[in-house]
Protein backbone atom coordinates (compact mmCIF):
# COMPACT_ATOMS: atom_id res chain seq x y z
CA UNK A 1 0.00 0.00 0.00
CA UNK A 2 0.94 3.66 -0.52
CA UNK A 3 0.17 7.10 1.05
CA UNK A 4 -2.38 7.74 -1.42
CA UNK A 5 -4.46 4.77 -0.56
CA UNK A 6 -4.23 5.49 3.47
CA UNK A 7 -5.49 9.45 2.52
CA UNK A 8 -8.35 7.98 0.30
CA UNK A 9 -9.37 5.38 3.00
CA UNK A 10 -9.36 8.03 5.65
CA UNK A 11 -10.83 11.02 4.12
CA UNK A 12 -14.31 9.33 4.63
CA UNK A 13 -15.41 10.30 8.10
CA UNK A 14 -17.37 7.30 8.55
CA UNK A 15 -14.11 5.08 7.82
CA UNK A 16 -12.17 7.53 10.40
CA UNK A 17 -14.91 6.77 12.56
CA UNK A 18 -14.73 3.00 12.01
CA UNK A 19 -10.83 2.45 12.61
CA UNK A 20 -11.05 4.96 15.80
CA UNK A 21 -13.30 2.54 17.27
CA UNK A 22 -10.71 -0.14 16.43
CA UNK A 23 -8.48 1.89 18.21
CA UNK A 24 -9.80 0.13 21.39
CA UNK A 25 -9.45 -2.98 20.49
CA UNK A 26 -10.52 -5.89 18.35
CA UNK A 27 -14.29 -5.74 17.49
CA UNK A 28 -16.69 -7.64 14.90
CA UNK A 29 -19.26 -5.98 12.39
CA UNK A 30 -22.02 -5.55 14.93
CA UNK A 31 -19.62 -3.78 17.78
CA UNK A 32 -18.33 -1.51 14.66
CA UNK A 33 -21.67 -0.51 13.61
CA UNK A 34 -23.22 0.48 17.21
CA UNK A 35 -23.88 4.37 17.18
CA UNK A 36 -23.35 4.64 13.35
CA UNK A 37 -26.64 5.28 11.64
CA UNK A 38 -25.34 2.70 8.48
CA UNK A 39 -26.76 -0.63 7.67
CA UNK A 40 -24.72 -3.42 8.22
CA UNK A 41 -23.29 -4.31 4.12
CA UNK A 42 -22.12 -0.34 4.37
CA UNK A 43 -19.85 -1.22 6.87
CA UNK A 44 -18.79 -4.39 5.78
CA UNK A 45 -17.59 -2.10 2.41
CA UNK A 46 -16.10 0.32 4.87
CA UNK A 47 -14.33 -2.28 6.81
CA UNK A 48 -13.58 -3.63 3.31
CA UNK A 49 -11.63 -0.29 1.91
CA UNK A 50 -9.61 -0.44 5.48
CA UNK A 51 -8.59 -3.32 4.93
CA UNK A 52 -7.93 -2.50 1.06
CA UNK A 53 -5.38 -0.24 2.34
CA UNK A 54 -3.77 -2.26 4.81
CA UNK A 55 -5.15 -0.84 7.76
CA UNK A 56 -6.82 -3.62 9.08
CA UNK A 57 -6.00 -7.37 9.82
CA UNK A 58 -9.37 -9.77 9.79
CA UNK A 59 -9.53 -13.06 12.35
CA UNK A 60 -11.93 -15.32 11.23
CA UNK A 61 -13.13 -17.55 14.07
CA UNK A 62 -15.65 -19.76 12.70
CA UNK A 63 -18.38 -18.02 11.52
CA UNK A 64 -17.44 -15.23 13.48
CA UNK A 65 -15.25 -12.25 11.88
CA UNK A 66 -13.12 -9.73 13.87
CA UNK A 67 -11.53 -7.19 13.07
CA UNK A 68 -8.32 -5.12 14.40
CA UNK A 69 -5.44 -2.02 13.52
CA UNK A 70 -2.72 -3.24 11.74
CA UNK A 71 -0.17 -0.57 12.91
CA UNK A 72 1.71 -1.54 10.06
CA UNK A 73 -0.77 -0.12 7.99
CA UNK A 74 0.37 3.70 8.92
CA UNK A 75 3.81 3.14 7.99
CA UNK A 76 3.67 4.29 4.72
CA UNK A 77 2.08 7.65 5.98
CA UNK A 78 4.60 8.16 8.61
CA UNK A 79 7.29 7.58 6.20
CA UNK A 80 5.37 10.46 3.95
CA UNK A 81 5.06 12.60 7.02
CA UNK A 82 8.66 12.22 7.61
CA UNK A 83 9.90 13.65 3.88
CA UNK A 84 8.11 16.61 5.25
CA UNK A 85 9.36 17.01 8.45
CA UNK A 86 12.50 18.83 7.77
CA UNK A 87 10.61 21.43 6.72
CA UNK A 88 8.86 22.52 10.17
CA UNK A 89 12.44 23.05 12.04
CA UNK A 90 13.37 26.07 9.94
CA UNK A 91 9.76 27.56 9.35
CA UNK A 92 9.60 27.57 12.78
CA UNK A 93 12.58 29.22 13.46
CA UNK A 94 11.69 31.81 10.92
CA UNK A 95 8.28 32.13 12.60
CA UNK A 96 9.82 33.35 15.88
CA UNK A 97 12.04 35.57 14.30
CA UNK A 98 9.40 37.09 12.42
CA UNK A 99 7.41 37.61 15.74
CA UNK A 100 9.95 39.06 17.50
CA UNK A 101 10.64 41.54 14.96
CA UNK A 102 6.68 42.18 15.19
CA UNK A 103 7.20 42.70 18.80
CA UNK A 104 10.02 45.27 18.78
């Protein structure tokens, strides 16, 4: 998976929604659904596009289906995040200079 399908699997807020709750813990269709006002095949499609992009890891127990984070999932955003972070040091830096200047 890439960056680009993490950003498209998050931007829906129902998704966001969906892996927060995951967050907790492992939890099957039902659990995910409690609160949401979305029949249960929309968030087995939701669950499906998390998974899509590697976010989630399903356990099959029987019949039974749960679902969990896969932290791994993130890394490719944290290694986009991290191209970027170089950036913030000096913008920063400018920032306070800029304020100080402002203040004098």
């Amino acid at each position: 998976m890439n960056e680009s399908d993490i950003f498209r699997a998050l931007a829906d807020p129902t998704r966001r929604a969906v892996f927060e709750r995951l967050l907790a813990g492992e939890k099957n269709a039902t659990e995910l659904r409690e609160g949401l006002a979305i029949s249960q095949p929309a968030i087995s499609q939701h669950v499906a596009v998390l998974r899509g992009a590697g976010l989630v890891n399903e356990t099959r127990a029987g019949r039974h289906v749960n679902y969990s984070v896969n932290p791994d999932g993130l890394m490719p955003l944290f290694d986009w995040l991290a191209r970027y972070r170089a950036f913030w040091p000096t913008r920063v830096e400018r920032l306070k200079t800029l304020l100080k200047e402002m203040d004098q």
